[in-house]
Each structure stands twice: as structure tokens, then as C-alpha cells.
Protein backbone atom coordinates (compact mmCIF):
# COMPACT_ATOMS: atom_id res chain seq x y z
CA UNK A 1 11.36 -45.37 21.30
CA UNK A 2 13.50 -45.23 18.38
CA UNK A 3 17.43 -45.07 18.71
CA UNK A 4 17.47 -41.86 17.46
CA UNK A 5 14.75 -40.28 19.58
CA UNK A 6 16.52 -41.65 22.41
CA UNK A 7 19.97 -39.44 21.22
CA UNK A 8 17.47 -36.41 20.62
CA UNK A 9 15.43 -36.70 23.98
CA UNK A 10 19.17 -36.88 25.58
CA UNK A 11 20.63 -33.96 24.13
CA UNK A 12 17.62 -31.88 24.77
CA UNK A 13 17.63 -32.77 28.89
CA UNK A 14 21.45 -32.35 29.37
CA UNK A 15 22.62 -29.49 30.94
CA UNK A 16 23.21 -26.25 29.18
CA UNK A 17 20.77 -26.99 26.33
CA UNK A 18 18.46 -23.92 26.27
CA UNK A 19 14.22 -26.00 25.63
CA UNK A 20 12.72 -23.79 22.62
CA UNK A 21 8.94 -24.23 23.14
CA UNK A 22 7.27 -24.90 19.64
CA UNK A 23 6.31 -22.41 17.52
CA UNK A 24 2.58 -21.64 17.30
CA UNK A 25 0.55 -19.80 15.05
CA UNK A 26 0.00 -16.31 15.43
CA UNK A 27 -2.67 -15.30 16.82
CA UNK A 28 -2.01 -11.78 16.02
CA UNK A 29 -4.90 -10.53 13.27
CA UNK A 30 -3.89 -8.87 10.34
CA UNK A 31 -3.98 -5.48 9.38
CA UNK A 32 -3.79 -5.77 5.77
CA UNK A 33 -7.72 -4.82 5.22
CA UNK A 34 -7.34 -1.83 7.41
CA UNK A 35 -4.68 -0.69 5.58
CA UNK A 36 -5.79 -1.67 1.91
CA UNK A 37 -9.14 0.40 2.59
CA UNK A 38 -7.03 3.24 4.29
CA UNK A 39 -5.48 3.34 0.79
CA UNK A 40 -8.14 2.69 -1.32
CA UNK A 41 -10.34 5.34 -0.07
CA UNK A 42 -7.48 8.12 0.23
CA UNK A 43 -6.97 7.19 -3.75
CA UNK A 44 -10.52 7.09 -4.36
CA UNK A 45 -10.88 10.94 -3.54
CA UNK A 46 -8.02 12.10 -5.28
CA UNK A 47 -8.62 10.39 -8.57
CA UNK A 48 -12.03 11.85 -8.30
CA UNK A 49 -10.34 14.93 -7.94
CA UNK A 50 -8.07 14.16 -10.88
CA UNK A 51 -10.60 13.69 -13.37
CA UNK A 52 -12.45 17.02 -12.29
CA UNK A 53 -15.44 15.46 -10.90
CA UNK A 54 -17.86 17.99 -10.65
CA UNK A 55 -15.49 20.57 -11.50
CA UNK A 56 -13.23 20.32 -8.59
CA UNK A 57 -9.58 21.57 -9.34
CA UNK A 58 -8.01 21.92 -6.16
CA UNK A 59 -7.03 19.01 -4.50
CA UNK A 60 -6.37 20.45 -1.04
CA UNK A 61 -9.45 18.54 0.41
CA UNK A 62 -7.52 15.52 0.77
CA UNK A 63 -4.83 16.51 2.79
CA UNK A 64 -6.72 15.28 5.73
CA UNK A 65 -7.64 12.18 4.25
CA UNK A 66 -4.04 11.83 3.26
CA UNK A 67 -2.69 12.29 6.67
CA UNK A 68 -5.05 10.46 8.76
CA UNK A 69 -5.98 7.34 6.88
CA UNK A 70 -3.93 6.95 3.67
CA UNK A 71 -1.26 8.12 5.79
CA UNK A 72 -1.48 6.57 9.89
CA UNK A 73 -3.60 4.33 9.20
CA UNK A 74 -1.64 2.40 6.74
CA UNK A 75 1.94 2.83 8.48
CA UNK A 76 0.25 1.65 11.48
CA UNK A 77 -1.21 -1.64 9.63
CA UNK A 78 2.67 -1.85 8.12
CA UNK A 79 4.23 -1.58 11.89
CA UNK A 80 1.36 -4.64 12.48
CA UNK A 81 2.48 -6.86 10.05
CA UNK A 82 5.92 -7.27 11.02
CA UNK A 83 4.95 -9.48 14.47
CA UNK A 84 2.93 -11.16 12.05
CA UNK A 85 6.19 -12.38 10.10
CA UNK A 86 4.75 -10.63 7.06
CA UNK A 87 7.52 -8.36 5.18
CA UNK A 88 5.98 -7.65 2.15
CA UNK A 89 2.83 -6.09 3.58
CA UNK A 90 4.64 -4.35 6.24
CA UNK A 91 7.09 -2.71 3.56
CA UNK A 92 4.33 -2.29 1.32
CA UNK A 93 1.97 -0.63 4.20
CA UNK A 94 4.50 1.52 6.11
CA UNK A 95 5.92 2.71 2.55
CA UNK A 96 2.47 4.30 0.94
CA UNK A 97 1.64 5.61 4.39
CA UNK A 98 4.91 7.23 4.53
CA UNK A 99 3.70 8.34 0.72
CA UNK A 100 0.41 9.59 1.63
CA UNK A 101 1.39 11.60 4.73
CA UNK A 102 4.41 13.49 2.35
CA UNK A 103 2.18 14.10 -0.13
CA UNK A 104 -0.32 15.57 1.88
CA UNK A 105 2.56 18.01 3.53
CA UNK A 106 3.13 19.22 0.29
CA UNK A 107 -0.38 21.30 0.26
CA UNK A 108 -0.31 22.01 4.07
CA UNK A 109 0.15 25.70 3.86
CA UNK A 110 2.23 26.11 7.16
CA UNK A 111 5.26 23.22 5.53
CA UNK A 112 6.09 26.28 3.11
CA UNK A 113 6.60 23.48 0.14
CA UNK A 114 4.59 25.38 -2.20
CA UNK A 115 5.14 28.91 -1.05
CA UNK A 116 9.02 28.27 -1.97
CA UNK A 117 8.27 28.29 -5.53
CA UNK A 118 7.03 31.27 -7.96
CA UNK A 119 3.19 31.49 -8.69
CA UNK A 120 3.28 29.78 -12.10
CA UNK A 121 6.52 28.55 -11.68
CA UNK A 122 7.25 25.49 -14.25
CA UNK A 123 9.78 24.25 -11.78
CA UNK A 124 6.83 23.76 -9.18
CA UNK A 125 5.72 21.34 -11.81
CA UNK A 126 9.00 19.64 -12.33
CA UNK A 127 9.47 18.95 -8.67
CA UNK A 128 6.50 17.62 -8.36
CA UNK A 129 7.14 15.05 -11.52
CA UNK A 130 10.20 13.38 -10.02
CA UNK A 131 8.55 13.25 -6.43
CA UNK A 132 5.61 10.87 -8.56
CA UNK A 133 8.46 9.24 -10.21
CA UNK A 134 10.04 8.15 -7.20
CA UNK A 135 6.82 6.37 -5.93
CA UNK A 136 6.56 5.20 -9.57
CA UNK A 137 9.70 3.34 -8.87
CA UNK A 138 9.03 1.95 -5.83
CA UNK A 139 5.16 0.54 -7.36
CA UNK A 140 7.35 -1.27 -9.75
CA UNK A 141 9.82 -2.93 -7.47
CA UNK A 142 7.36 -3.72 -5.14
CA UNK A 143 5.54 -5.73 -8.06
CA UNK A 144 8.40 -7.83 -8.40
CA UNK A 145 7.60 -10.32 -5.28
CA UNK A 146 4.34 -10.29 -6.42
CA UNK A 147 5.01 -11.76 -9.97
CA UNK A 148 3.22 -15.45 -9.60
CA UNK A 149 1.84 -14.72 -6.63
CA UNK A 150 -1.97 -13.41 -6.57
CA UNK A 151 -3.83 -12.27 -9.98
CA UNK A 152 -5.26 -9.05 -7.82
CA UNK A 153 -2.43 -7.73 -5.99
CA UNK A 154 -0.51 -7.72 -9.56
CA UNK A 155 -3.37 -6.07 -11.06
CA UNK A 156 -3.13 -3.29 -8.20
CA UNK A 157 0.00 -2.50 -8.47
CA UNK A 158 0.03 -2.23 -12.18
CA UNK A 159 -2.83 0.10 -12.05
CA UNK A 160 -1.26 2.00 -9.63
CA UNK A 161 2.42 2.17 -11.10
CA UNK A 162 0.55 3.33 -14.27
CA UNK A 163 -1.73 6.33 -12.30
CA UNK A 164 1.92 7.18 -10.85
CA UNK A 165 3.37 7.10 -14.42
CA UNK A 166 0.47 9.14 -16.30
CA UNK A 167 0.14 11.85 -13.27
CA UNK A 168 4.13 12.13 -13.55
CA UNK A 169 3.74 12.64 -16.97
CA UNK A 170 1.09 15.41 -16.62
CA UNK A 171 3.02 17.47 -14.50
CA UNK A 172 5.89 17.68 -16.70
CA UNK A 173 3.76 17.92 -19.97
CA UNK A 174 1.08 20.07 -18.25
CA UNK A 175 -1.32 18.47 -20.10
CA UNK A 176 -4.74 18.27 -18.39
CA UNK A 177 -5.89 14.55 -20.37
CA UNK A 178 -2.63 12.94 -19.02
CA UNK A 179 -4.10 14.57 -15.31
CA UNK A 180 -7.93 13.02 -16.40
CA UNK A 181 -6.35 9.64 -17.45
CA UNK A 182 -3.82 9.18 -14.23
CA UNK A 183 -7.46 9.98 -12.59
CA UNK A 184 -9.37 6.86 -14.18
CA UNK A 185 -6.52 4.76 -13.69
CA UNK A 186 -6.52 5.89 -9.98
CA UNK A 187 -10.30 4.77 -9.61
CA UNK A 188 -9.61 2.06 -11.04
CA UNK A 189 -6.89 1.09 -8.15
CA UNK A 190 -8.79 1.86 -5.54
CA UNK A 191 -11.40 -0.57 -7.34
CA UNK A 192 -9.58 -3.37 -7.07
CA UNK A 193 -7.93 -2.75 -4.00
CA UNK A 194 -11.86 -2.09 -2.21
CA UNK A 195 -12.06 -5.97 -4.18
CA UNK A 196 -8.68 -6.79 -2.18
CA UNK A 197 -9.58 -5.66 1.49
CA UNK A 198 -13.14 -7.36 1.04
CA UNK A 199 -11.82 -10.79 0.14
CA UNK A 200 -9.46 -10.83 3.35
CA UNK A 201 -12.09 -9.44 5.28
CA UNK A 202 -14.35 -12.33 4.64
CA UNK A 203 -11.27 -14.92 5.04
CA UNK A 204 -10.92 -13.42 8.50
CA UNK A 205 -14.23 -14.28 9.58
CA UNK A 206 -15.14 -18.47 10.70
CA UNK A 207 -18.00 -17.90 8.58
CA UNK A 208 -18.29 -15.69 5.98
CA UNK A 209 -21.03 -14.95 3.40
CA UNK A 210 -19.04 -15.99 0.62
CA UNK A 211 -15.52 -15.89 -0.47
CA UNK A 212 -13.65 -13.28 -3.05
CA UNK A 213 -11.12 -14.94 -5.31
CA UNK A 214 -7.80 -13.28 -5.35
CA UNK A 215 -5.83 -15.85 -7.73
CA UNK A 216 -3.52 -17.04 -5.69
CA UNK A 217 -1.15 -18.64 -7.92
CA UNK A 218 1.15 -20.46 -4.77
CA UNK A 219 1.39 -19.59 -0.89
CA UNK A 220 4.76 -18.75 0.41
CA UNK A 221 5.08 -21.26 3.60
């Protein structure tokens, strides 16, 4: 034994010095897929909504959606990842949950959101702009970290702070292409975040089928 693993194996047995047991890895399994398909799915039927597929205009269908998986779901999978050490996802996670579940007060009847506003009202419209903007906002500072990170979680969160910018836009243009366009970009979100929650499903497993690509530029240690 070295001279200076003697000094170190001395300090640690004299009295008064607390023993940390090494750290191990946690054994504590993600909940990043659960969320990321929480969200995609929850974005997934609104877009569809957005663009009018088959001629659906009101949106009110989601609200359950919106509460129960966009919404608990994903803050759930955000409260999970902080054990796990993870502070990104666990922002990112309890943040859009948060999103989901105000958005989908908005259209529950009994919240009186709407009712306080004028059939027609422009100001409905306005309100609802700088709510989108806010979350527009956020998208863009969470894609900060993200910069040099991975290839597809950049690529979400473009897509997604774009679908917040164009359906911000329609609401204080009124325009119904802005609306249709925040829609495709929406599908296409959910797209690559279904590509997202697939390719950490698979890493999960010992043995997976094959692998998904998410272009990890470097791994924070």
C-alpha cells in the first residue's frame, strides 16, 4: 500500500469521519418514452384537428386527451426524472404537462375561461395568442441545452417552437392557412417525437430488434 492510501485509509477510519458508500447507478427506469408518447399523441390529435381533418372544427375532443396523457402523464414522467438526476427531461416533462392540462382547462366549460369573453369577441383571440406565445418562449429556451446535443431532440423542438409560432400567429391574424400550417407542423412534431420515444424504448430493452439513431452529438457525464 502506497503512502498515500495509507493517509486516505486513515482519515476515513478516524473518528468523526461520516463513510459515504459509493455511488451506484440508478436503477430507477426512465420515464422519458412514457412521457414523449404522452406528448406525441396529445399533439397528434390536435394538429389533426388543426388542419380540419375531415372537417372537424372544434377542438373540444381533446380536452381529455389533454388532461390525462399530454397532461398527467407527462408531469408524472417529469416528477420521475428528477431521482434519476435528469433536469432537463424533468423540466422539459413537468413543463408541457403543466401546458397540456392548462390548455385543456381553457375549453372545459365549468373553468368559465371562455364564457368570460363575448361570442365573437377579438379579444378571445388575443388572449389566446400570448398564452401560445408564452409556450413559444419556453420551446425556444428549452432548445438552448439542446444545441450540440442530439440531431432529433433539436429537430423536435424546432418543429414544435414553429407550430407554437404559426398557431400564435393565426389567432391574432385569424387567418385559417396560418391555423392549417401550425397543424402540419404539429404532425410533424409528434412525428419525430413517436421517432424519439421508439429509439429509447429499444435502448431500454437488453435486446432490442434494432436500434433508432438519435444523433447524439456528445453525452453529458
Amino acid at each position: 500500500m502506497s503512502e498515500k492510501e495509507m493517509d486516505i485509509e486513515h482519515i476515513q477510519n478516524a473518528p468523526g469521519v461520516m463513510r459515504v458508500a459509493p455511488r451506484r447507478p440508478s436503477r430507477i427506469a426512465s420515464g422519458g418514452p412514457a412521457g414523449i408518447f404522452s406528448f406525441a399523441s396529445t399533439t397528434f390529435i390536435l394538429s389533426m384537428f388543426n388542419v380540419n381533418a375531415r372537417g372537424i372544427t372544434i377542438p373540444n375532443v381533446v380536452v381529455g386527451m389533454a388532461i390525462f396523457s399530454g397532461g398527467l402523464v407527462q408531469f408524472v414522467a417529469g416528477m420521475w426524472e428528477y431521482p434519476r438526476g435528469n433536469v432537463f427531461g424533468a423540466t422539459v416533462f413537468a413543463s408541457y404537462g403543466a401546458f397540456w392540462m392548462s390548455y385543456a382547462t381553457i375549453f372545459i366549460p365549468s373553468s368559465g375561461i371562455l364564457a368570460a369573453y363575448p361570442a365573437g369577441s377579438p379579444e378571445l383571440a388575443s388572449a389566446l395568442g400570448i398564452y401560445l406565445c408564452a409556450w413559444l418562449i419556453i420551446t425556444v429556451l428549452f432548445l438552448i441545452p439542446c444545441l450540440f446535443r442530439s440531431v432529433a431532440f433539436v429537430a423536435v423542438l424546432t418543429t414544435l417552437a414553429t407550430t407554437f409560432a404559426l398557431l400564435a400567429g393565426a389567432q391574432f391574424s385569424g387567418m385559417l392557412a396560418v391555423q392549417k400550417a401550425g397543424g402540419v407542423f404539429g404532425l410533424l412534431t409528434c412525428a419525430i417525437a413517436y421517432y424519439i420515444g421508439l429509439s429509447e424504448l429499444l435502448d431500454a430493452e437488453k435486446k432490442p430488434l434494432f436500434r433508432l439513431p438519435l444523433g447524439t452529438m456528445y453525452v453529458n457525464d
